[in-house]
C-alpha atoms as a PDB file:
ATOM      1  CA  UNK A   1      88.619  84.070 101.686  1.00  0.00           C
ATOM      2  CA  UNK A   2      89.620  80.318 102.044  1.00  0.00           C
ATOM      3  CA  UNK A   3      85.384  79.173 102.141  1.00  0.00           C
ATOM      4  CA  UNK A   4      83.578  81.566 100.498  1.00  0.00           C
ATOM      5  CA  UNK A   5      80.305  79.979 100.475  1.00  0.00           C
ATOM      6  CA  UNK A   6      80.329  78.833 103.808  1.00  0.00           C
ATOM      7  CA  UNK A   7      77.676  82.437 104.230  1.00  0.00           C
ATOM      8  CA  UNK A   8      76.453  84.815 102.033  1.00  0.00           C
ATOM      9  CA  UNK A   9      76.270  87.359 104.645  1.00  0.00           C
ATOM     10  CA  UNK A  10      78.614  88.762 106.468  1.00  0.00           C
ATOM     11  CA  UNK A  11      79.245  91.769 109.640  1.00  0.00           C
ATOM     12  CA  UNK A  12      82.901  92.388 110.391  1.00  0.00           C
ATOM     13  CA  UNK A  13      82.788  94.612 113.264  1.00  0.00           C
ATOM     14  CA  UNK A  14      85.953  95.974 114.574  1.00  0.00           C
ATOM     15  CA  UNK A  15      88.270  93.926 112.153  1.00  0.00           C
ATOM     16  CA  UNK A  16      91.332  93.096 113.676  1.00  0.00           C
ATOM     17  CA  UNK A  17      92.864  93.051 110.510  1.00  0.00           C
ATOM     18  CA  UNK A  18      96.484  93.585 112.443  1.00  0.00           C
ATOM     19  CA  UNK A  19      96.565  90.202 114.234  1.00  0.00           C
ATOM     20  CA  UNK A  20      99.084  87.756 112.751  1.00  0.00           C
ATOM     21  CA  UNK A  21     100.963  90.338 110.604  1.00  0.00           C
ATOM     22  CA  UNK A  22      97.744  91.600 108.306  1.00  0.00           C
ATOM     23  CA  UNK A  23      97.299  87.702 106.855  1.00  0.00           C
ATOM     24  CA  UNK A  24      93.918  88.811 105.859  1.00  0.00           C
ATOM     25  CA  UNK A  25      95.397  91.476 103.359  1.00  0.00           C
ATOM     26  CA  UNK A  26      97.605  88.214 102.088  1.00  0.00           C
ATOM     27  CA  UNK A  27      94.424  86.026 101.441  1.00  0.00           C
ATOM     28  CA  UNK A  28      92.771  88.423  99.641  1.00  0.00           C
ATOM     29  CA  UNK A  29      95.895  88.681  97.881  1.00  0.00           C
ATOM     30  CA  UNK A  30      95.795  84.804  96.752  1.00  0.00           C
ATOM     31  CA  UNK A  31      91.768  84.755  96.759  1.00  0.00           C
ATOM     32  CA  UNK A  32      91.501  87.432  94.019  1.00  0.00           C
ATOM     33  CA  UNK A  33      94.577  86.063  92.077  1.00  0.00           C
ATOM     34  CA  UNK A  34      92.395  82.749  91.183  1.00  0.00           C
ATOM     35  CA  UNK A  35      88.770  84.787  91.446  1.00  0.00           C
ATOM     36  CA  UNK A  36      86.621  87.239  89.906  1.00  0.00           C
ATOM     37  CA  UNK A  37      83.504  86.974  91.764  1.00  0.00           C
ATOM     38  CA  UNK A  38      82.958  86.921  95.486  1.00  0.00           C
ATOM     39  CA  UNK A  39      78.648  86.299  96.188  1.00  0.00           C
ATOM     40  CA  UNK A  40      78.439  87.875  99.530  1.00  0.00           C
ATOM     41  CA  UNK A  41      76.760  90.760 101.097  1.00  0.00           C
ATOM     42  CA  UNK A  42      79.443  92.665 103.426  1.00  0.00           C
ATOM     43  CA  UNK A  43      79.262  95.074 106.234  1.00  0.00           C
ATOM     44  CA  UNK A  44      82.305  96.384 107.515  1.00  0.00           C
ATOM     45  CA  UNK A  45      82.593  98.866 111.042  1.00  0.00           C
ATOM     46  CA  UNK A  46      84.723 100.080 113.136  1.00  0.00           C
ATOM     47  CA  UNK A  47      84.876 102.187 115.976  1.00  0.00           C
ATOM     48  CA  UNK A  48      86.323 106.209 115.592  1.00  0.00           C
ATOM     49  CA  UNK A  49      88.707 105.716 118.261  1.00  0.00           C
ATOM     50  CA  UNK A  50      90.093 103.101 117.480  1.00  0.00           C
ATOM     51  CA  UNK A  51      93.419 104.445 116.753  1.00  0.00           C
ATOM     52  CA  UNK A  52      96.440 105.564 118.447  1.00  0.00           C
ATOM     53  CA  UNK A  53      95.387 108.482 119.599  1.00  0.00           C
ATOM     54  CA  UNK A  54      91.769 106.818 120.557  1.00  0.00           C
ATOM     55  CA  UNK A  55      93.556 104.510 122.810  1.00  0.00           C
ATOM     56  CA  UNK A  56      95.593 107.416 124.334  1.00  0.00           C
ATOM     57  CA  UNK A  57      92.086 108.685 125.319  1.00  0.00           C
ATOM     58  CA  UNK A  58      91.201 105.294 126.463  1.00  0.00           C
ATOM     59  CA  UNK A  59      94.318 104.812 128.623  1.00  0.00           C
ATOM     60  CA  UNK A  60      93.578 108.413 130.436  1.00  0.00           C
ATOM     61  CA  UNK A  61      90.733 106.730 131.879  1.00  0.00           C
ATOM     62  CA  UNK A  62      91.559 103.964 133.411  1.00  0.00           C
ATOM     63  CA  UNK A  63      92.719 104.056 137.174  1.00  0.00           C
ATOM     64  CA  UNK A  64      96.444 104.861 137.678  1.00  0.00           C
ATOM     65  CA  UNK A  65      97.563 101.177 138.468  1.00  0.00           C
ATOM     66  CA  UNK A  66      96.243 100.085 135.393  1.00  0.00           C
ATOM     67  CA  UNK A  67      96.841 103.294 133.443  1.00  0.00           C
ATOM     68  CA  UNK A  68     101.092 103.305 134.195  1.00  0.00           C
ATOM     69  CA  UNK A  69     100.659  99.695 132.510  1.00  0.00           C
ATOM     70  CA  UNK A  70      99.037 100.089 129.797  1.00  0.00           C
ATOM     71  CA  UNK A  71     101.275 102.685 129.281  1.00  0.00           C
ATOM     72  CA  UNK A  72     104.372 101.347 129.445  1.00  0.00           C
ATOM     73  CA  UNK A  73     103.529  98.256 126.520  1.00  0.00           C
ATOM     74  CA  UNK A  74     101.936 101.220 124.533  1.00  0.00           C
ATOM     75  CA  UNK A  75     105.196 103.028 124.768  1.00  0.00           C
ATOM     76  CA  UNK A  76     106.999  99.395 123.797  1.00  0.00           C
ATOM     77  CA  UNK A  77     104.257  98.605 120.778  1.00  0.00           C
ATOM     78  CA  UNK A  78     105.145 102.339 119.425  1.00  0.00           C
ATOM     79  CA  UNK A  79     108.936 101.719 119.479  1.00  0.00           C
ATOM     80  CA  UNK A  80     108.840  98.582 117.724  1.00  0.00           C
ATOM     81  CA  UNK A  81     106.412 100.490 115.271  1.00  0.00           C
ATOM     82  CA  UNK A  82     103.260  98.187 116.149  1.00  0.00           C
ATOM     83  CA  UNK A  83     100.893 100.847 116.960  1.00  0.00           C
ATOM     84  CA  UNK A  84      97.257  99.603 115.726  1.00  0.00           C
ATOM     85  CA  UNK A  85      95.001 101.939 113.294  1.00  0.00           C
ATOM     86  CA  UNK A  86      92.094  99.490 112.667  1.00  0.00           C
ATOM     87  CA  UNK A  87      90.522 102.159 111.044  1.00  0.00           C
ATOM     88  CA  UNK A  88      92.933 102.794 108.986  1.00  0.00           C
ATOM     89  CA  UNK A  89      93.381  98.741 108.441  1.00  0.00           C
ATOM     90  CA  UNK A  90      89.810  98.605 107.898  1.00  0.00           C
ATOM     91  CA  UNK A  91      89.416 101.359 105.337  1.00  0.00           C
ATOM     92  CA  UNK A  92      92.447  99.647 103.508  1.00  0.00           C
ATOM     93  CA  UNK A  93      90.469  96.434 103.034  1.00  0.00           C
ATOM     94  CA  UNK A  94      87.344  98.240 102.251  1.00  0.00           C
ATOM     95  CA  UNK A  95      89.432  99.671  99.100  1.00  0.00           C
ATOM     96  CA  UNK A  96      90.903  96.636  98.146  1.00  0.00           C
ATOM     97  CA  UNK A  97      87.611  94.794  97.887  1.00  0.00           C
ATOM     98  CA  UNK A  98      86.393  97.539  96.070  1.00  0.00           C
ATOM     99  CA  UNK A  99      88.707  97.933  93.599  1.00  0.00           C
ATOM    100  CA  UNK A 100      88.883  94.177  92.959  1.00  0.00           C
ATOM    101  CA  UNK A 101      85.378  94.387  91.759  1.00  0.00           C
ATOM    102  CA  UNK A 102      84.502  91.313  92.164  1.00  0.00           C
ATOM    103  CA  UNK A 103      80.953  90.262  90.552  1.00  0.00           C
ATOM    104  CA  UNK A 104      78.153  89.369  92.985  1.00  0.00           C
ATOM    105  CA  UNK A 105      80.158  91.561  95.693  1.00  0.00           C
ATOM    106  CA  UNK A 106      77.829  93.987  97.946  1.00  0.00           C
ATOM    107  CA  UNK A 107      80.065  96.062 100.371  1.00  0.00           C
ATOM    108  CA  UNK A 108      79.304  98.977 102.772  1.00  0.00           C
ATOM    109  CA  UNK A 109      81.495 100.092 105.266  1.00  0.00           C
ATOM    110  CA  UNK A 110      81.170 102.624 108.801  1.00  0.00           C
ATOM    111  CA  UNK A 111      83.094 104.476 110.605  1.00  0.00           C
ATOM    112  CA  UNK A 112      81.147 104.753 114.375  1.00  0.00           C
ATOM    113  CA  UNK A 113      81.692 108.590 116.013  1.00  0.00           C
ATOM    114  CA  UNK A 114      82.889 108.227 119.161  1.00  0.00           C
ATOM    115  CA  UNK A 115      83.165 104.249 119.823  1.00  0.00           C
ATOM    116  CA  UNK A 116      86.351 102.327 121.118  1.00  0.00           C
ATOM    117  CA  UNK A 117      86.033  98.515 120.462  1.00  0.00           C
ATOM    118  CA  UNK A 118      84.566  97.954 123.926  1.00  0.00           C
ATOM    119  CA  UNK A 119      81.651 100.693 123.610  1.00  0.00           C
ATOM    120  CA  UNK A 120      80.001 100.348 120.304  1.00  0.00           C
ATOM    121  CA  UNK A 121      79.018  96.883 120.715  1.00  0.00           C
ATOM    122  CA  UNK A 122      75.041  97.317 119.716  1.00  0.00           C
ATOM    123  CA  UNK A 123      75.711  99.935 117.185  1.00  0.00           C
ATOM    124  CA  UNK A 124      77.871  98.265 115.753  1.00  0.00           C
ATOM    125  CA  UNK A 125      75.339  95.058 115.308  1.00  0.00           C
ATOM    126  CA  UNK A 126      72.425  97.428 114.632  1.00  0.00           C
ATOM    127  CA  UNK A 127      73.837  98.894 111.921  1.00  0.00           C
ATOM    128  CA  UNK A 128      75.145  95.466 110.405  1.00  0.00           C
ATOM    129  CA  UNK A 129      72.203  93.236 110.759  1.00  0.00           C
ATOM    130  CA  UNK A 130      69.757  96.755 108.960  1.00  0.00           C
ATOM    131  CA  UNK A 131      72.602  96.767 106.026  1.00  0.00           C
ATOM    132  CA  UNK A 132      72.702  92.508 105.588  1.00  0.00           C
ATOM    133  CA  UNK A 133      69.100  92.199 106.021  1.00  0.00           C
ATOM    134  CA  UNK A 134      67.860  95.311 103.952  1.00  0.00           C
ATOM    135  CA  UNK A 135      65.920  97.108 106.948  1.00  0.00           C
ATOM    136  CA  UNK A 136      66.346 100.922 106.583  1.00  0.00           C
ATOM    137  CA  UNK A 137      69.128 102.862 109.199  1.00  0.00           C
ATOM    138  CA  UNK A 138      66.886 105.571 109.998  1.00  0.00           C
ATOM    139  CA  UNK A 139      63.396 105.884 110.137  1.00  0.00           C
ATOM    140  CA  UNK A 140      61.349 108.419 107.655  1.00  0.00           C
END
């Protein structure tokens, strides 16, 4: 949003849209308020489970040093009402670029089944590189 043709293309896998207080949603903000057009091909994707309750899943597996941990600053993060939804996040950004309709915008987004941020690493860059580069997702 601050050098928009620095690329043309771009993958944003597993956005972490939550660091430093959603700024991203702020630059948008500004970018669109000067902008109507935004030439860039964009693939956005983020793992199912990463949620709340995905990272309660995630937590259950690690081993029980590590789990009463993690634990405990999940239990502090949900008090203070930080609890990260990046899916959530990302579907909110994936809207807001869409409605801006900005000319010269192309924008797909996914939702990976089953993937935490650790474990859909090639999907995740699969998927992105066929959607930027115009090769097909599935075969015929």
């Amino acid at each position: 949003m601050t050098q928009p043709d620095t690329f043309k293309r771009y993958g944003i896998v597993n956005p972490s849209l939550w660091f430093n207080s959603k700024s991203m949603f702020e630059l948008e903000a500004e970018y669109a308020s000067s902008h109507d057009d935004l030439v860039a091909k964009v693939y956005f994707s983020v793992g199912e489970l990463e949620t709340p309750e995905g990272e309660r899943i995630h937590r259950a597996w690690l081993p029980e040093d590590k789990r009463a941990a993690a634990e405990a600053k999940a239990d502090v993060e949900a008090e203070r009402g930080n609890e990260v939804n990046m899916v959530e996040d990302m579907q909110q950004m994936v809207a807001v670029l869409k409605s801006r309709n900005y000319n010269g915008l192309t924008l797909d987004s996914e939702v990976l089944a089953d993937e935490f941020h650790l474990t859909g690493g090639f999907a995740f860059f699969s998927h992105s590189m066929r959607f930027l580069f115009d090769a097909p997702l599935r075969c015929q």
